[in-house]
PDB file of N, CA and C in Angstrom:
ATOM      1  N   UNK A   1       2.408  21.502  20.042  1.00  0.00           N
ATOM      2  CA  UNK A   1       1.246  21.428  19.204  1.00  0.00           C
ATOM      3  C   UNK A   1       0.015  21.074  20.042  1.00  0.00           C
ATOM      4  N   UNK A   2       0.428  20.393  21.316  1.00  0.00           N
ATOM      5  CA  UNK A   2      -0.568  19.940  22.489  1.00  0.00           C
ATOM      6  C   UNK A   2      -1.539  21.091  22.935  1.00  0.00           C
ATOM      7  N   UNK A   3      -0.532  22.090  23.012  1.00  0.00           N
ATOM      8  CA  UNK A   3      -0.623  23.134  23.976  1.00  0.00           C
ATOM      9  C   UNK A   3      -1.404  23.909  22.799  1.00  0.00           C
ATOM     10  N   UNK A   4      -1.304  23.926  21.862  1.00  0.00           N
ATOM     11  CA  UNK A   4      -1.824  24.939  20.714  1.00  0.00           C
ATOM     12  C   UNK A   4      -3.304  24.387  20.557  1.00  0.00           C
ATOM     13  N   UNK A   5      -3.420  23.311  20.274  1.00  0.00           N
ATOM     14  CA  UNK A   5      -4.779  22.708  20.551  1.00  0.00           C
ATOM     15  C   UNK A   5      -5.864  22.663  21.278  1.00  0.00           C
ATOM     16  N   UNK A   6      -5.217  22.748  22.824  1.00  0.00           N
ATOM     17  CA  UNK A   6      -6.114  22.350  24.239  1.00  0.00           C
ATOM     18  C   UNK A   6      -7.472  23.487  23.889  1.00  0.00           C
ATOM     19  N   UNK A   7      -8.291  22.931  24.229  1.00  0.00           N
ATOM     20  CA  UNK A   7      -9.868  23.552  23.730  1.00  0.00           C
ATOM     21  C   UNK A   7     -10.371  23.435  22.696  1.00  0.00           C
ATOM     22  N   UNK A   8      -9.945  22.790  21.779  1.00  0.00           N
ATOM     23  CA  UNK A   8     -10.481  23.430  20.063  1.00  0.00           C
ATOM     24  C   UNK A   8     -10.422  21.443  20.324  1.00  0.00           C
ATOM     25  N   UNK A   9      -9.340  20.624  20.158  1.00  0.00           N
ATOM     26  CA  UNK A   9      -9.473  19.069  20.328  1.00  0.00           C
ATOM     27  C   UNK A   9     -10.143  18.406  21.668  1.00  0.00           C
ATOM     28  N   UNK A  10     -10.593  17.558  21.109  1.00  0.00           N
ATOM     29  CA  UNK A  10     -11.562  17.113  22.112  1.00  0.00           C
ATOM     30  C   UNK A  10     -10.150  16.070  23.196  1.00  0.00           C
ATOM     31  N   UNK A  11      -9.899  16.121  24.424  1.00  0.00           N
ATOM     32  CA  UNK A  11      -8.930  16.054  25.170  1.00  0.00           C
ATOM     33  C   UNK A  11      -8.465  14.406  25.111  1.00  0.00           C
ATOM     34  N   UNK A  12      -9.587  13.388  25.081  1.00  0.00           N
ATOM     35  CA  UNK A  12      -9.189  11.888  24.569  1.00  0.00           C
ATOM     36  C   UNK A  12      -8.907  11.816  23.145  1.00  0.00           C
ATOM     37  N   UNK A  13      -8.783  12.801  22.332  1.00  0.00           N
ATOM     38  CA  UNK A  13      -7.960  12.629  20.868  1.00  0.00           C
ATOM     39  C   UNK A  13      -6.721  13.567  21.113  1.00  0.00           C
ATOM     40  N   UNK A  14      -6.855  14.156  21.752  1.00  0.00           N
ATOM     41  CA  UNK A  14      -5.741  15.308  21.731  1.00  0.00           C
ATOM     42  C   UNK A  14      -4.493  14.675  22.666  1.00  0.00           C
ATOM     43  N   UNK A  15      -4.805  13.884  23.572  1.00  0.00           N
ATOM     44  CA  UNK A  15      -3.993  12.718  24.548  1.00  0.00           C
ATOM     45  C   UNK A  15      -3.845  11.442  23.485  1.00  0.00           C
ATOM     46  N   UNK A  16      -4.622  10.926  23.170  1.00  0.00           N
ATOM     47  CA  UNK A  16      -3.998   9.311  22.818  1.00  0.00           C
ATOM     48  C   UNK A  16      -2.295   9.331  22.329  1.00  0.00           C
ATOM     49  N   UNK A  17      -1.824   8.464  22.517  1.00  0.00           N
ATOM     50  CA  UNK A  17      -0.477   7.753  22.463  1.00  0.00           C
ATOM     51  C   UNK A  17      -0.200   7.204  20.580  1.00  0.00           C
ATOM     52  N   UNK A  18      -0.985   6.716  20.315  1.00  0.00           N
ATOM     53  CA  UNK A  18      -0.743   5.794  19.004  1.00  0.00           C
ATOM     54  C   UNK A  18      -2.420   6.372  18.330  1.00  0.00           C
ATOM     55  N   UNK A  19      -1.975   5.764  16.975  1.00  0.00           N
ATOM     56  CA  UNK A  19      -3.125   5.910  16.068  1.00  0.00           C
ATOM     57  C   UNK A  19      -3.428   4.238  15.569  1.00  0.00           C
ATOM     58  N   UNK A  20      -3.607   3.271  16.737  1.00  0.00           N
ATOM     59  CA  UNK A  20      -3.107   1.868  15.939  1.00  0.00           C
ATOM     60  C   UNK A  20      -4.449   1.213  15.113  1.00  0.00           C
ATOM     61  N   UNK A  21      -5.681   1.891  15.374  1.00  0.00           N
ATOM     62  CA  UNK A  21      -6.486   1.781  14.636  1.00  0.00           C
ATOM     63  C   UNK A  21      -6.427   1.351  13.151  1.00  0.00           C
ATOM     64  N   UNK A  22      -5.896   2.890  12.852  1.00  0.00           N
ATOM     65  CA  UNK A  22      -5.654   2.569  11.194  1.00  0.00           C
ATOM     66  C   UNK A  22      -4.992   1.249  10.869  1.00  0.00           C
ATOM     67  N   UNK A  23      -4.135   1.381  11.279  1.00  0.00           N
ATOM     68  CA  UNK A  23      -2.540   0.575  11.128  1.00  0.00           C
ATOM     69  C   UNK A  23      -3.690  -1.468  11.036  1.00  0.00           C
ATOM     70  N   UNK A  24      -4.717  -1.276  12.233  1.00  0.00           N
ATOM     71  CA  UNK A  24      -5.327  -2.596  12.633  1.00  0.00           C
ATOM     72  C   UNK A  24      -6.595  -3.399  11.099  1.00  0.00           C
ATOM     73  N   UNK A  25      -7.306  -1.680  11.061  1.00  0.00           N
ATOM     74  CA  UNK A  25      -8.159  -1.735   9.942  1.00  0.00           C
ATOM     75  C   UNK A  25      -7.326  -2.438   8.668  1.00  0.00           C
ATOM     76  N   UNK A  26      -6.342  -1.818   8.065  1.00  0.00           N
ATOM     77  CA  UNK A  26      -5.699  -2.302   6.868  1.00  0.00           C
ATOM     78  C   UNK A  26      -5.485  -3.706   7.158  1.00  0.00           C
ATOM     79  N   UNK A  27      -4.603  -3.948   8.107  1.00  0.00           N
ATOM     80  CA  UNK A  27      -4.099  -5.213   8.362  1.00  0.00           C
ATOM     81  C   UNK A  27      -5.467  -6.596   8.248  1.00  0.00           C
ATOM     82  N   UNK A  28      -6.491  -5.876   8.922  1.00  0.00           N
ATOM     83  CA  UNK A  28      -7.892  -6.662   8.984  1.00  0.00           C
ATOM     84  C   UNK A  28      -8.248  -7.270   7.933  1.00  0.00           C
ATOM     85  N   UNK A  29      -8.674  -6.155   6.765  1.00  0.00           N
ATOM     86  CA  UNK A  29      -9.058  -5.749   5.783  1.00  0.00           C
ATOM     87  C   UNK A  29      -8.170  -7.088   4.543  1.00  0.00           C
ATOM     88  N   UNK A  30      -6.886  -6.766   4.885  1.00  0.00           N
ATOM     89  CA  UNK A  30      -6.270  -7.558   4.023  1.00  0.00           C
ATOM     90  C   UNK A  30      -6.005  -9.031   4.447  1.00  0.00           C
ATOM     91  N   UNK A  31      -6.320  -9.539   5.867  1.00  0.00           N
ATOM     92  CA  UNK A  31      -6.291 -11.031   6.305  1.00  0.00           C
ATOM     93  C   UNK A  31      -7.728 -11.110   6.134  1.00  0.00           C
ATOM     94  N   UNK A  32      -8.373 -10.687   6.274  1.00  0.00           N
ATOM     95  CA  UNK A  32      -9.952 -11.192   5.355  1.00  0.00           C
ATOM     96  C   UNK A  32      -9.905 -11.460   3.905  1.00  0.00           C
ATOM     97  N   UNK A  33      -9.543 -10.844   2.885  1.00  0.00           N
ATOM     98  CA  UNK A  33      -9.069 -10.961   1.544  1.00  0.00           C
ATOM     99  C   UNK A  33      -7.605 -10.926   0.454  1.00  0.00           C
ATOM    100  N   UNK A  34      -7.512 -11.901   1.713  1.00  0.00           N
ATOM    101  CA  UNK A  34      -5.460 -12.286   1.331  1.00  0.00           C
ATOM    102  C   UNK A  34      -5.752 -12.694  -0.113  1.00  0.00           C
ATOM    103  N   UNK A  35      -6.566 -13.659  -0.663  1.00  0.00           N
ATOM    104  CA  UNK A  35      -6.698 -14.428  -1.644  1.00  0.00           C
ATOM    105  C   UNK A  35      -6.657 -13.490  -3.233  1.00  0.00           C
ATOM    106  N   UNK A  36      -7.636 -12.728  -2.549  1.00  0.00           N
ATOM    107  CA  UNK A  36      -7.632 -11.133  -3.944  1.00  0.00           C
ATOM    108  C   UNK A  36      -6.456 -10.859  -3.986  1.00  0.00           C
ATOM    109  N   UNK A  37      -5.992 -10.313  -2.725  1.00  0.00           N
ATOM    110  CA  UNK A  37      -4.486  -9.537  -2.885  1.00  0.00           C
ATOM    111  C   UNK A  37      -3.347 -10.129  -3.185  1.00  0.00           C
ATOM    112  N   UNK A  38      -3.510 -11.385  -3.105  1.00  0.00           N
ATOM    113  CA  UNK A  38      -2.197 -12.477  -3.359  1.00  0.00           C
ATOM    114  C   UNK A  38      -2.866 -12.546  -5.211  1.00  0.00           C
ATOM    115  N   UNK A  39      -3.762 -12.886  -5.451  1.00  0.00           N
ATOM    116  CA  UNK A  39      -4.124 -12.988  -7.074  1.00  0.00           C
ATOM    117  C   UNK A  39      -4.102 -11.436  -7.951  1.00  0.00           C
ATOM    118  N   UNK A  40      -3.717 -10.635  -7.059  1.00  0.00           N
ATOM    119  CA  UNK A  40      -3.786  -9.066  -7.353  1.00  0.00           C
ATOM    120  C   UNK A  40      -2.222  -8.857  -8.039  1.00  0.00           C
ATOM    121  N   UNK A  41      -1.561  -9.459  -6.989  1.00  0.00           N
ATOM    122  CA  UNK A  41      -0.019  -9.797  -7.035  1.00  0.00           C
ATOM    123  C   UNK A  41       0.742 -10.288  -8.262  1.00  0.00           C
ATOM    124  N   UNK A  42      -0.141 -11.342  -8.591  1.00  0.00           N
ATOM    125  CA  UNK A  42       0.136 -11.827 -10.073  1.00  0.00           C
ATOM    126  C   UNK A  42       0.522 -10.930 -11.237  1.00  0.00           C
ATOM    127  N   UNK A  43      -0.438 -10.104 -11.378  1.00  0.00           N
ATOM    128  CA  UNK A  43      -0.512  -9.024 -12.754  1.00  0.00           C
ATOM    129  C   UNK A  43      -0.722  -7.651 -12.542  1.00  0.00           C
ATOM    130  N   UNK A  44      -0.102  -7.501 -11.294  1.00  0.00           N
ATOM    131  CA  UNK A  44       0.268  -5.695 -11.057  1.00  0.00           C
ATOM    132  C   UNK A  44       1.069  -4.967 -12.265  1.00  0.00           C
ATOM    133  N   UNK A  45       0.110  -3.855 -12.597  1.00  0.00           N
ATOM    134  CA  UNK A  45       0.712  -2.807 -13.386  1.00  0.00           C
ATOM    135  C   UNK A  45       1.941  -2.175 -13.063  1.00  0.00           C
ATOM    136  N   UNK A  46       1.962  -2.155 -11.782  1.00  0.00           N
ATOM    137  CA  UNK A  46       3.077  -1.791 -11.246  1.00  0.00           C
ATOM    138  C   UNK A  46       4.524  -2.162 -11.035  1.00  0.00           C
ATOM    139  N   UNK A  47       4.520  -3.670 -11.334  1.00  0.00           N
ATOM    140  CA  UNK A  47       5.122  -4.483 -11.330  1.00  0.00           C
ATOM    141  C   UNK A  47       5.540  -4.735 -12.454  1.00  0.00           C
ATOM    142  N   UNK A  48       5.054  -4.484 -13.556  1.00  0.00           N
ATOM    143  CA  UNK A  48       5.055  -4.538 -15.565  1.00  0.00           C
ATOM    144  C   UNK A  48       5.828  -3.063 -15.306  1.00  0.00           C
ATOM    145  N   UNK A  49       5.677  -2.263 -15.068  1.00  0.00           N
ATOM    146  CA  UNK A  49       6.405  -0.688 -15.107  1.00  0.00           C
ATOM    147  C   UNK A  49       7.794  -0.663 -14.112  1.00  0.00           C
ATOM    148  N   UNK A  50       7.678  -1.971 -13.085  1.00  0.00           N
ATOM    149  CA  UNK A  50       9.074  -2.140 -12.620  1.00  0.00           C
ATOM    150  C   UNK A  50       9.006  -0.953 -11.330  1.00  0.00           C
ATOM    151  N   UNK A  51       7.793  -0.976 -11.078  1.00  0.00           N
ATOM    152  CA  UNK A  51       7.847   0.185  -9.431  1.00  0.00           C
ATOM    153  C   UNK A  51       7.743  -0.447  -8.183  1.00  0.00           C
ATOM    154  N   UNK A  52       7.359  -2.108  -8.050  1.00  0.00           N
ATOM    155  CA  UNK A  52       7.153  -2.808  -7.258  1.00  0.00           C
ATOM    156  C   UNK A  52       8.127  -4.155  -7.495  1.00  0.00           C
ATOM    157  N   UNK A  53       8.176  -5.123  -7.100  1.00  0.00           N
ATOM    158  CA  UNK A  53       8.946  -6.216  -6.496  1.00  0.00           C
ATOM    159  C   UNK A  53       7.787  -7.078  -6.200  1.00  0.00           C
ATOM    160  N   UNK A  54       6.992  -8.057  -6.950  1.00  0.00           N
ATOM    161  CA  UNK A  54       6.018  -8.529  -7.010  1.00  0.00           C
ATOM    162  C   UNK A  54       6.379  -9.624  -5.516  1.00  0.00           C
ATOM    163  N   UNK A  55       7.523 -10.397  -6.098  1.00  0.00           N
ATOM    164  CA  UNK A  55       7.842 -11.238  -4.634  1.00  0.00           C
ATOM    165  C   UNK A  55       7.640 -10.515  -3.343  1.00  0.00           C
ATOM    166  N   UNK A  56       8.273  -9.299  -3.214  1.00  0.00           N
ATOM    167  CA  UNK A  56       8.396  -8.651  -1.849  1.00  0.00           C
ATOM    168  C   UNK A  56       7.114  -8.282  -1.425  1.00  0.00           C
ATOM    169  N   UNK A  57       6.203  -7.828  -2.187  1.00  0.00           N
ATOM    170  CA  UNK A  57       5.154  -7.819  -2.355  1.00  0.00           C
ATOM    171  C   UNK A  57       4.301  -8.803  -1.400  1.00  0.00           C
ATOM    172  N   UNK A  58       4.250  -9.610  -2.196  1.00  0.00           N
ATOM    173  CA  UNK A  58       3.282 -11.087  -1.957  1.00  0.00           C
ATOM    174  C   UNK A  58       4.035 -11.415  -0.200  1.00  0.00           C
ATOM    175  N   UNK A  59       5.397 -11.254  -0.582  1.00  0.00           N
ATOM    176  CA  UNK A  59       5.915 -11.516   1.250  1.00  0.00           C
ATOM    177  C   UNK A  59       5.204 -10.888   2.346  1.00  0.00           C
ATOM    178  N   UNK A  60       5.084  -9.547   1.732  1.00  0.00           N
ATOM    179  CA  UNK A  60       4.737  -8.392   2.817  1.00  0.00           C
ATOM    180  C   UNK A  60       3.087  -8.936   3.080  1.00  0.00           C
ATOM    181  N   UNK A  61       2.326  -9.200   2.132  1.00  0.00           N
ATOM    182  CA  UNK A  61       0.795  -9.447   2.134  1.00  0.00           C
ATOM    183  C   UNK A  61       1.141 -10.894   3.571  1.00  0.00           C
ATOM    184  N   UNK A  62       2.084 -12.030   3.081  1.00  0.00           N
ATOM    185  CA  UNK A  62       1.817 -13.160   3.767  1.00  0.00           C
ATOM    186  C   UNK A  62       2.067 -12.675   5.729  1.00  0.00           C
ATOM    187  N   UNK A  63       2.869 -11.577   5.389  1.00  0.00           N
ATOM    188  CA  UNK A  63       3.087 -11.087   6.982  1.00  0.00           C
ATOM    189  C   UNK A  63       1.904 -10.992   7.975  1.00  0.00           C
ATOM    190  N   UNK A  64       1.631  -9.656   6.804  1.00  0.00           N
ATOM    191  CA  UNK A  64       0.287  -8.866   7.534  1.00  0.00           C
ATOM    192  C   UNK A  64      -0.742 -10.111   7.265  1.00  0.00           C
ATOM    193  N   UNK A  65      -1.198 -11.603   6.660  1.00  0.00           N
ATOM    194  CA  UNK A  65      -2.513 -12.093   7.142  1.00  0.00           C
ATOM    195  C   UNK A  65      -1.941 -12.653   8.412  1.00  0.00           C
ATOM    196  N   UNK A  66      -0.806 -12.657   8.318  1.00  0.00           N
ATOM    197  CA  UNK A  66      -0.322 -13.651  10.253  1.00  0.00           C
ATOM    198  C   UNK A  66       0.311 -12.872  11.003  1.00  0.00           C
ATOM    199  N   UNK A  67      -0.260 -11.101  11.148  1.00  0.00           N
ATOM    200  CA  UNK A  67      -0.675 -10.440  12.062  1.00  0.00           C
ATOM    201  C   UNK A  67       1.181  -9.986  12.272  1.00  0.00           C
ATOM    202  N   UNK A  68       2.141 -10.369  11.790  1.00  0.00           N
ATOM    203  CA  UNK A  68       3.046  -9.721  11.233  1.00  0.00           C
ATOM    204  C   UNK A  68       3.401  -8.293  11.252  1.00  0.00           C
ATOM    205  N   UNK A  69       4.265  -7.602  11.911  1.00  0.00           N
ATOM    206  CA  UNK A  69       4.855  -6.530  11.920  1.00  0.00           C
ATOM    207  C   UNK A  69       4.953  -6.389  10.614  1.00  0.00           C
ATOM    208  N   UNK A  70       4.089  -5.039   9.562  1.00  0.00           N
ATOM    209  CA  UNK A  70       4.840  -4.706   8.380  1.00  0.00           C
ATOM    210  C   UNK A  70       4.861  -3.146   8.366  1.00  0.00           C
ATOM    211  N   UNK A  71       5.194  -2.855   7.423  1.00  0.00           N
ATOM    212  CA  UNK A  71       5.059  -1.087   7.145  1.00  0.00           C
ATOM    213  C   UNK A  71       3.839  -1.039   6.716  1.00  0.00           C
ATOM    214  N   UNK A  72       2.343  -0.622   7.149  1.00  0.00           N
ATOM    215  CA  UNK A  72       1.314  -0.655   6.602  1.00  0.00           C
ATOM    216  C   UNK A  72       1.040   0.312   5.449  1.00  0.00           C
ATOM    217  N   UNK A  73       1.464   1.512   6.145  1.00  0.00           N
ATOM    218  CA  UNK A  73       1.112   2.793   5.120  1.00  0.00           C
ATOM    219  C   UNK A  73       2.293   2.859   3.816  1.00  0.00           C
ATOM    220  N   UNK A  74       3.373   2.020   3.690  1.00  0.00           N
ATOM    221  CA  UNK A  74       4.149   2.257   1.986  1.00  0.00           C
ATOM    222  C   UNK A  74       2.728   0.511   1.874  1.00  0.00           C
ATOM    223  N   UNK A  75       2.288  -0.753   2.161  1.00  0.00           N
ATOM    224  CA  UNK A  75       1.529  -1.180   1.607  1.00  0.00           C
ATOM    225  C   UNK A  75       0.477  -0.962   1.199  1.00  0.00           C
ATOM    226  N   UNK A  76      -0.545   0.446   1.988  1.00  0.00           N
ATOM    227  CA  UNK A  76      -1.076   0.970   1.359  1.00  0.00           C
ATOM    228  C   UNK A  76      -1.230   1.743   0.318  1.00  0.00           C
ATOM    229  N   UNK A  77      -0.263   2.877   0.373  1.00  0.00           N
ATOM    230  CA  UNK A  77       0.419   3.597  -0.424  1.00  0.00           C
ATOM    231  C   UNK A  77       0.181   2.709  -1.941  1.00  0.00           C
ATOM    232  N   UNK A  78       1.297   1.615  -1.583  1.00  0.00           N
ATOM    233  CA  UNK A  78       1.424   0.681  -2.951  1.00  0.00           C
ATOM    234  C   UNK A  78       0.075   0.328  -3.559  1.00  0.00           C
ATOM    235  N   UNK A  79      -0.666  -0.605  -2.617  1.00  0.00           N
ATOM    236  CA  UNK A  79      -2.470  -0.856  -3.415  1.00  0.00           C
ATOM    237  C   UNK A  79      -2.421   0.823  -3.890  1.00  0.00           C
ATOM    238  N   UNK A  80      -2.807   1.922  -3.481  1.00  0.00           N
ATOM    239  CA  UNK A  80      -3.024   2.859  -4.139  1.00  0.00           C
ATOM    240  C   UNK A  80      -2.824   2.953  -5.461  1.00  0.00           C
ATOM    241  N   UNK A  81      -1.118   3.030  -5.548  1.00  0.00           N
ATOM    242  CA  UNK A  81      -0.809   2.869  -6.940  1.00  0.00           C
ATOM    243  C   UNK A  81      -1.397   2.333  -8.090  1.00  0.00           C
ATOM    244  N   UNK A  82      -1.543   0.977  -7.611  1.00  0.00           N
ATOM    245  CA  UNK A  82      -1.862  -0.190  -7.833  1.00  0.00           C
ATOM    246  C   UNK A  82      -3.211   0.352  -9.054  1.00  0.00           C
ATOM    247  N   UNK A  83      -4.139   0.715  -8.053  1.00  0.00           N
ATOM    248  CA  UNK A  83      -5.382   0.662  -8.538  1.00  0.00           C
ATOM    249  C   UNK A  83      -6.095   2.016  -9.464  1.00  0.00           C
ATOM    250  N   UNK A  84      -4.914   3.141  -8.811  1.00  0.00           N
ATOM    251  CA  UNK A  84      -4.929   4.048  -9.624  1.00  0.00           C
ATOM    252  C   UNK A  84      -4.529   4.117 -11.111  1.00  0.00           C
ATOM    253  N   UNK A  85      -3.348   2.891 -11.336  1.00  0.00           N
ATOM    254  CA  UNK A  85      -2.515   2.559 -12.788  1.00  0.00           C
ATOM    255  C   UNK A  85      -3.436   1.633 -13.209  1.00  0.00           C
ATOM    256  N   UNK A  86      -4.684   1.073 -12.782  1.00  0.00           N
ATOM    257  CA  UNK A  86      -5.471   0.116 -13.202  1.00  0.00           C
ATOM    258  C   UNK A  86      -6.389   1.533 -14.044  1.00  0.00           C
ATOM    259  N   UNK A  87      -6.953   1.968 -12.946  1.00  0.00           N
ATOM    260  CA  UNK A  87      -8.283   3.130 -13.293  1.00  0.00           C
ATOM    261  C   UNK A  87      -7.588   3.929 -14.782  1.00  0.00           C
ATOM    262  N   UNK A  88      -6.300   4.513 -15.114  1.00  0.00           N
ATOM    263  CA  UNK A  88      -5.931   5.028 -15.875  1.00  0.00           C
ATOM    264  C   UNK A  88      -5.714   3.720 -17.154  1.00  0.00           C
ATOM    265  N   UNK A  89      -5.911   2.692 -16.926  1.00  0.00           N
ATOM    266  CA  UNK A  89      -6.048   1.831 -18.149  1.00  0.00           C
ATOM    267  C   UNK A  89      -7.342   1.759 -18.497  1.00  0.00           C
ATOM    268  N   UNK A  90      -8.580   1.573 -17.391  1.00  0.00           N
ATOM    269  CA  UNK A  90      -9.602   1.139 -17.573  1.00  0.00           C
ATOM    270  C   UNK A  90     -10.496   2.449 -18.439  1.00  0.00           C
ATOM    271  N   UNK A  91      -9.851   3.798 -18.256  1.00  0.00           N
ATOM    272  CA  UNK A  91     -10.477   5.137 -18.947  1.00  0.00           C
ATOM    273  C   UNK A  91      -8.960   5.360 -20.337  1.00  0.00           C
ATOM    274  N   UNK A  92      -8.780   4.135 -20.869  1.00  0.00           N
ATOM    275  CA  UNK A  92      -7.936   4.472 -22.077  1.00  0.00           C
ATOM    276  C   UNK A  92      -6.876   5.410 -21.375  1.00  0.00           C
ATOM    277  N   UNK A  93      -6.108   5.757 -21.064  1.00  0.00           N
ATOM    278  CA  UNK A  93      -4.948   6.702 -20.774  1.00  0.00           C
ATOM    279  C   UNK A  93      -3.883   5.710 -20.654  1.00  0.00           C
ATOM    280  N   UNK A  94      -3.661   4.714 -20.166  1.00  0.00           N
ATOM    281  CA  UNK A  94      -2.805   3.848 -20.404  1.00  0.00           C
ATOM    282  C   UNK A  94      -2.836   2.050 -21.108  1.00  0.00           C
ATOM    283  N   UNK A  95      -2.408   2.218 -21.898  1.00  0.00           N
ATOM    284  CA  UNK A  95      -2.267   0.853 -22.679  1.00  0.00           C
ATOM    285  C   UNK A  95      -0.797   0.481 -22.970  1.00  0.00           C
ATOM    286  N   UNK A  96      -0.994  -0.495 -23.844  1.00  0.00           N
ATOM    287  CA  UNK A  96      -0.487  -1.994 -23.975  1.00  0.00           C
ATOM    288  C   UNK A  96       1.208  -0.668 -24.194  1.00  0.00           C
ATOM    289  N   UNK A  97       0.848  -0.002 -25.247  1.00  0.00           N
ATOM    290  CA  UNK A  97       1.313   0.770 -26.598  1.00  0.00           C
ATOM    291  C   UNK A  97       2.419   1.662 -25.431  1.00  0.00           C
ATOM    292  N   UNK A  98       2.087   2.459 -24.509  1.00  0.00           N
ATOM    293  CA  UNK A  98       2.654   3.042 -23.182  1.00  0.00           C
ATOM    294  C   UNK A  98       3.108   2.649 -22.033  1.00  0.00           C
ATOM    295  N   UNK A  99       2.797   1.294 -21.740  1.00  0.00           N
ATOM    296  CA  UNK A  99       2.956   0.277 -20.595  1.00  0.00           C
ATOM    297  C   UNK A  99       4.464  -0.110 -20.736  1.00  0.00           C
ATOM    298  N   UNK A 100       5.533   0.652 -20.074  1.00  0.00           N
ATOM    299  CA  UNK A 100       7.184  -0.010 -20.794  1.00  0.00           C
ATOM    300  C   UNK A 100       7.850   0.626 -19.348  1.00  0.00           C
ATOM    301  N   UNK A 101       8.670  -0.016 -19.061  1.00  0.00           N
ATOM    302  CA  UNK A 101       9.792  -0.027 -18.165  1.00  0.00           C
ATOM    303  C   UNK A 101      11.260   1.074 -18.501  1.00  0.00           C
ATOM    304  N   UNK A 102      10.744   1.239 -19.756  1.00  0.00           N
ATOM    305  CA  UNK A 102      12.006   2.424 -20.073  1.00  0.00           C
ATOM    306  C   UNK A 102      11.125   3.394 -19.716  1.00  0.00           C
ATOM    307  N   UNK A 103      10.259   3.807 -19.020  1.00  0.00           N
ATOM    308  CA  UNK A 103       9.717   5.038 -18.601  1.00  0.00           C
ATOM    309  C   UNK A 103      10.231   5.287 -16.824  1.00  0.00           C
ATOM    310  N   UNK A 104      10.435   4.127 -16.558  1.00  0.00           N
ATOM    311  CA  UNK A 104      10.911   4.219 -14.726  1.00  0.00           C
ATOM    312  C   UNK A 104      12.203   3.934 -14.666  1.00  0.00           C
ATOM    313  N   UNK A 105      12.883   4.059 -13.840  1.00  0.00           N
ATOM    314  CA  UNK A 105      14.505   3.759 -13.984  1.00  0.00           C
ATOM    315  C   UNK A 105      14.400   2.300 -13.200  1.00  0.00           C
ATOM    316  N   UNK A 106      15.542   1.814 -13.825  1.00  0.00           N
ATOM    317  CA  UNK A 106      15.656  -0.012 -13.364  1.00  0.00           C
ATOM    318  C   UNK A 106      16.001  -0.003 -12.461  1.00  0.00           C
ATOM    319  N   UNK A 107      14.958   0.368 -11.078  1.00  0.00           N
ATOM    320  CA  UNK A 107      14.808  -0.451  -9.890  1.00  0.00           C
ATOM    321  C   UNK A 107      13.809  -0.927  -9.490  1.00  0.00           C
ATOM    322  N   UNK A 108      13.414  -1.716  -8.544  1.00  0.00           N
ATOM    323  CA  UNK A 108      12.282  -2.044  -7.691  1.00  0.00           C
ATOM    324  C   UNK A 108      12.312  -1.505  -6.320  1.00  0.00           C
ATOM    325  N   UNK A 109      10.794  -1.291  -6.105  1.00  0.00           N
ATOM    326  CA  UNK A 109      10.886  -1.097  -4.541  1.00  0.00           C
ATOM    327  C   UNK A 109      10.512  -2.381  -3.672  1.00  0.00           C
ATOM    328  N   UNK A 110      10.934  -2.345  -2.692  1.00  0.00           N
ATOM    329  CA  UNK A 110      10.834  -3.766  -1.906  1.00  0.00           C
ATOM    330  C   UNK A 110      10.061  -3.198  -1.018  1.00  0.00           C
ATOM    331  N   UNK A 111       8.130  -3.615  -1.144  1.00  0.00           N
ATOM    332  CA  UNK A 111       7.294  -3.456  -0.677  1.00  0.00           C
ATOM    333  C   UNK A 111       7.139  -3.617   0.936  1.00  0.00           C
ATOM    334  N   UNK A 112       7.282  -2.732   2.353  1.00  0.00           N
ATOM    335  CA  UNK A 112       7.237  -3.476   3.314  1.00  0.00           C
ATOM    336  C   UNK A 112       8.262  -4.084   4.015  1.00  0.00           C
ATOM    337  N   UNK A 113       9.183  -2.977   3.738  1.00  0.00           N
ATOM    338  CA  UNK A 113      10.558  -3.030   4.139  1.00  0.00           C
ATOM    339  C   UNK A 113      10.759  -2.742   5.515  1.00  0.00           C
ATOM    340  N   UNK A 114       9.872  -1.382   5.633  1.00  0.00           N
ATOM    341  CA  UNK A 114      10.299  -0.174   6.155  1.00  0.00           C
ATOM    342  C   UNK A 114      11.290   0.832   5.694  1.00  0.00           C
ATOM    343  N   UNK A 115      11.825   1.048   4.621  1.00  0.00           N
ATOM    344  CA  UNK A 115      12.788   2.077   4.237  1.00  0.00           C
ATOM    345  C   UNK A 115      12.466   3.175   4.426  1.00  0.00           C
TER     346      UNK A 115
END
């Protein structure tokens, strides 16, 4: 894919080794505002629908503020969810009336596993 590239990518993106940027930003992002994301933790939609593991959760957050090896992108992934099942309450599409656990099958995911 190197070789398919050479000329068209600029040769210090087309070489680098890692992308640890991203991976640094999130991690940043969330040891600056552990406090939101730990109080976020509390009353996840996601967690009422049984798609998250609120504990594993909150574990994975305490990792990444103490710079902690975690899976960044399923914790991102997850906020995604997160805020997307918020936005679909906040425009009426999901309520109290639709909000049920017999819609997901009875498991949790354990946030920040790595699986």
């Amino acid at each position: 894919m190197r070789r398919a590239l050479s000329g068209i990518v600029p040769e210090e993106i087309l070489n680098r080794k890692r992308k640890a940027f991203a991976s640094r930003a999130a991690l940043a992002a969330i040891a600056s505002d552990y406090t939101s994301f730990t109080n976020l933790s509390e009353s996840m939609l996601s967690s009422s629908l049984g798609i998250i593991d609120p504990r594993a959760f909150r574990q994975t957050l305490q990792k990444a503020s103490h710079g902690e090896t975690i899976a960044t992108l399923i914790l991102v992934r997850t906020l995604g969810i997160e805020f997307w099942l918020r936005a679909l309450r906040t425009h009426g599409l999901l309520n109290e009336n639709n909000l049920t656990t017999e819609v997901i099958p009875n498991h949790c995911v354990a946030v920040g596993e790595g699986h």
